[in-house]
N, C-alpha and C. Protein backbone atom coordinates (compact mmCIF):
# COMPACT_ATOMS: atom_id res chain seq x y z
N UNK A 1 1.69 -0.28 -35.96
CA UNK A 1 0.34 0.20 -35.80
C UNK A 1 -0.59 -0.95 -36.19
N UNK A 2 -1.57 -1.15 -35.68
CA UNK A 2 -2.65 -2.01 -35.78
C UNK A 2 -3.89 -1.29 -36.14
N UNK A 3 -4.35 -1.87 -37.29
CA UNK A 3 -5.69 -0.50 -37.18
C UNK A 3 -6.66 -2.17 -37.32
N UNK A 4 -8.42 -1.95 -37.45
CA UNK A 4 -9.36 -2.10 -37.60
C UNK A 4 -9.91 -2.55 -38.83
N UNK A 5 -9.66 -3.22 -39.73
CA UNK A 5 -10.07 -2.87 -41.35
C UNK A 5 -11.62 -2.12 -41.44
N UNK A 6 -12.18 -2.48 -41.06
CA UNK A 6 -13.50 -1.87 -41.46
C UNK A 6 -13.81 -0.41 -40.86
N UNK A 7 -13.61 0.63 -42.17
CA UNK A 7 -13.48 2.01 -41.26
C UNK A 7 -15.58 1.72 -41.02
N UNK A 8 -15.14 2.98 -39.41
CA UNK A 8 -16.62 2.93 -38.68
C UNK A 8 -16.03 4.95 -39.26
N UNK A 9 -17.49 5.11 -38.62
CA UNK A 9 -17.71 6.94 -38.14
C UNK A 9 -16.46 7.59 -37.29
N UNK A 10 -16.10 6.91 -36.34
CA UNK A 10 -14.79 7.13 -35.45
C UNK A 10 -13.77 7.84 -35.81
N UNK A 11 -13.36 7.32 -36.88
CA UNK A 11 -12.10 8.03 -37.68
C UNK A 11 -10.55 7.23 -37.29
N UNK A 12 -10.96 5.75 -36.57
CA UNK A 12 -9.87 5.65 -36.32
C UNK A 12 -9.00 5.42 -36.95
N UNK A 13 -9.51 4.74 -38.12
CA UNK A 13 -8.62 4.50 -39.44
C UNK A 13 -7.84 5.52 -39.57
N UNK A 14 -8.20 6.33 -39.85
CA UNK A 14 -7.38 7.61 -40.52
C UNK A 14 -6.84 8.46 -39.76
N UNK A 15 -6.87 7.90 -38.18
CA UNK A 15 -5.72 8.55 -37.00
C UNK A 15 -5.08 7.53 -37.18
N UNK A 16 -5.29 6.17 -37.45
CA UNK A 16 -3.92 5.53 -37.38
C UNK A 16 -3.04 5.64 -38.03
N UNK A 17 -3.67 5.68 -39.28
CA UNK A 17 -2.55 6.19 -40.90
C UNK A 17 -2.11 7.49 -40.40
N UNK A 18 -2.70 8.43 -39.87
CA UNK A 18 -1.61 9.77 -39.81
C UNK A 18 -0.33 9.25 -38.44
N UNK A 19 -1.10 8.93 -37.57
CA UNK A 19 0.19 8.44 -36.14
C UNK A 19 1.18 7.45 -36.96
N UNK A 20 0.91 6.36 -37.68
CA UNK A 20 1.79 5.59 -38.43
C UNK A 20 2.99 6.53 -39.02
N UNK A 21 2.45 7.60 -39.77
CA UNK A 21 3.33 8.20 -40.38
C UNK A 21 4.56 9.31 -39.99
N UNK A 22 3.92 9.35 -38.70
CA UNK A 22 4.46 10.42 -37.60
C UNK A 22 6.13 9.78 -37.18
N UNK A 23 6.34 8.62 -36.65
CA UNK A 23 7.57 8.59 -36.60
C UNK A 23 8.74 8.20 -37.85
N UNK A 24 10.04 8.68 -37.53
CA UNK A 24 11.08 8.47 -38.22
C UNK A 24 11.88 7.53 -38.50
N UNK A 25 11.18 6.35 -38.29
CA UNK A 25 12.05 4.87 -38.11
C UNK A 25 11.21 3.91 -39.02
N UNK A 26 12.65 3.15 -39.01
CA UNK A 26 12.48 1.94 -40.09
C UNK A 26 11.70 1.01 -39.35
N UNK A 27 11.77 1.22 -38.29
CA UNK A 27 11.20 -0.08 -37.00
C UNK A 27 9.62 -0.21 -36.99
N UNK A 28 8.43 -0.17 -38.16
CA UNK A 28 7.12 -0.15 -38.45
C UNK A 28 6.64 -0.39 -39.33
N UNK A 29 5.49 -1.14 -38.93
CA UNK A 29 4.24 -1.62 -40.19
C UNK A 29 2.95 -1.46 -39.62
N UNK A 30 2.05 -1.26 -40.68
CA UNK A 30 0.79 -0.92 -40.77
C UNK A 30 0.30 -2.37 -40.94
N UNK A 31 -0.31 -2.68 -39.25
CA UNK A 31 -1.20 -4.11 -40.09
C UNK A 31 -2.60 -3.94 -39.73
N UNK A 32 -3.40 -4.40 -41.28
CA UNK A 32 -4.61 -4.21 -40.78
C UNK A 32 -5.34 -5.48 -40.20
N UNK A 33 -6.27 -5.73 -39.64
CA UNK A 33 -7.45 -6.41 -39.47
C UNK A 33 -8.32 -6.74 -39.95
N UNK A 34 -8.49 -7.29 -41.09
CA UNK A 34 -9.62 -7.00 -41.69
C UNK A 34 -11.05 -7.61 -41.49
N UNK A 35 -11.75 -7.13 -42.01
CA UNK A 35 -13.29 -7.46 -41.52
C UNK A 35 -13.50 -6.40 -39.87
N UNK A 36 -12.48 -6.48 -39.02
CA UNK A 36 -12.67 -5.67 -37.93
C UNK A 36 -13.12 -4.39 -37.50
N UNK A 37 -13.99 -4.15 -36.63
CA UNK A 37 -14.14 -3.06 -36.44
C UNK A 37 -13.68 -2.29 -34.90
N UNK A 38 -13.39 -0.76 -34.98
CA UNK A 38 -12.63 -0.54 -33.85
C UNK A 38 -12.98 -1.12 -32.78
N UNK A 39 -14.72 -1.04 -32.16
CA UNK A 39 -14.81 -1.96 -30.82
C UNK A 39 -14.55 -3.36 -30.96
N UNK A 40 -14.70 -3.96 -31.95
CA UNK A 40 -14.32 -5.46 -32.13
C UNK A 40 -12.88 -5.63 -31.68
N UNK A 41 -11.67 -4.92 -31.67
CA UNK A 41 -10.74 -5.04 -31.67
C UNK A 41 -10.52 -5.16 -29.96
N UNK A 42 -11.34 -4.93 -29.04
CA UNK A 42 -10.95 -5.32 -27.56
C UNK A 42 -11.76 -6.58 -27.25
N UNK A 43 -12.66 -6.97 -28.12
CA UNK A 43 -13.46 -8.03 -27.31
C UNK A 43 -13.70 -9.59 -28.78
N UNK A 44 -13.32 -9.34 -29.73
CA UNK A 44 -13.96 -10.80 -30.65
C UNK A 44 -13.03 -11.26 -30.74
N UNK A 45 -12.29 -12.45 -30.43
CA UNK A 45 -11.30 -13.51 -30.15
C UNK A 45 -10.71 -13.33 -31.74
N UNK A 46 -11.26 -13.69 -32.68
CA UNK A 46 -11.22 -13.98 -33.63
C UNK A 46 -10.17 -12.76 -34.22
N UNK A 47 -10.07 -11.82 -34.10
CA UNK A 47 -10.07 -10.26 -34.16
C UNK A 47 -8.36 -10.03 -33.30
N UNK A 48 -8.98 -10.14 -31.74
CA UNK A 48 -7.65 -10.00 -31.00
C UNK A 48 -6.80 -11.15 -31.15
N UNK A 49 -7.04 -11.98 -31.68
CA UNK A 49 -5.63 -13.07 -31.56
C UNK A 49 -4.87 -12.68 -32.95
N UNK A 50 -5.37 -11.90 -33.99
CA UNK A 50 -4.34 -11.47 -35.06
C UNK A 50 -3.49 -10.62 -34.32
N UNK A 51 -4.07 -9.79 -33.94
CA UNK A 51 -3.52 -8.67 -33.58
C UNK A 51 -2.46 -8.98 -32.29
N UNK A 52 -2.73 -9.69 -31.44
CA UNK A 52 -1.43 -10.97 -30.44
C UNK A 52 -0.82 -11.19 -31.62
N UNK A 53 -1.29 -12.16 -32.70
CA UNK A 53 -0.43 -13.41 -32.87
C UNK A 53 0.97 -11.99 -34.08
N UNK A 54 0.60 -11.14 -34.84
CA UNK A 54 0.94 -9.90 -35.55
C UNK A 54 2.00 -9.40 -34.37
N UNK A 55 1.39 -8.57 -32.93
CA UNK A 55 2.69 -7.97 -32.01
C UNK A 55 3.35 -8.83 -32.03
N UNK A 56 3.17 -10.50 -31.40
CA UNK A 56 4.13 -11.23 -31.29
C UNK A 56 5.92 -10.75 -32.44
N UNK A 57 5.27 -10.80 -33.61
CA UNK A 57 6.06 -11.77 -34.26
C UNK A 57 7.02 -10.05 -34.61
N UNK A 58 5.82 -9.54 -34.29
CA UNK A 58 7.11 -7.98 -34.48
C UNK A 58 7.72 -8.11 -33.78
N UNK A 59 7.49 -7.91 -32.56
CA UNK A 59 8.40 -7.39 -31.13
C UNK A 59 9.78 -8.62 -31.07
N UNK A 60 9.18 -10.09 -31.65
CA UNK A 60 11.17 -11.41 -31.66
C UNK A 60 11.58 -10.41 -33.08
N UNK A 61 11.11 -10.13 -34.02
CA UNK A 61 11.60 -9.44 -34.84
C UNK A 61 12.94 -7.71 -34.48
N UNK A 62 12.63 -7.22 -33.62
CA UNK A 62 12.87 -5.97 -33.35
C UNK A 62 13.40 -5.76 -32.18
N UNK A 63 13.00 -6.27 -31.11
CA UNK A 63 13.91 -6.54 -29.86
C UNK A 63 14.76 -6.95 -29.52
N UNK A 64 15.31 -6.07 -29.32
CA UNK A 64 16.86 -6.42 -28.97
C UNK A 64 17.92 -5.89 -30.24
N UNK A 65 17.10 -5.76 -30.76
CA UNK A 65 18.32 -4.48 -32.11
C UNK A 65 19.19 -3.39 -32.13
């Protein structure tokens, strides 16, 4: 899960923490963003390349297990 650090009004923070918690596998982490906010997270470079450079390193981590 990828959340936003900076909770907005949205609530997305706190749908991500409940969906995070929803599945039964060892195969997850909660990473945040910080300083980010939910719309920031499709458009400020600065913002989306954690969140690339973060999937990256899960998915050589976990694929193929």
């Amino acid at each position: 899960m990828i959340a936003a650090g900076r909770r907005g009004a949205t609530g997305q923070y706190e749908d991500g923490e409940r969906l995070f918690s929803l599945p039964p596998t060892s195969y997850k982490e909660f990473f945040v963003v910080e300083g980010a906010g939910h719309y920031d997270m499709y458009y400020v470079p600065e913002y989306v390349d954690q969140a690339i450079e973060w999937l990256t390193l899960f998915s050589s981590k976990h694929i193929g297990e």
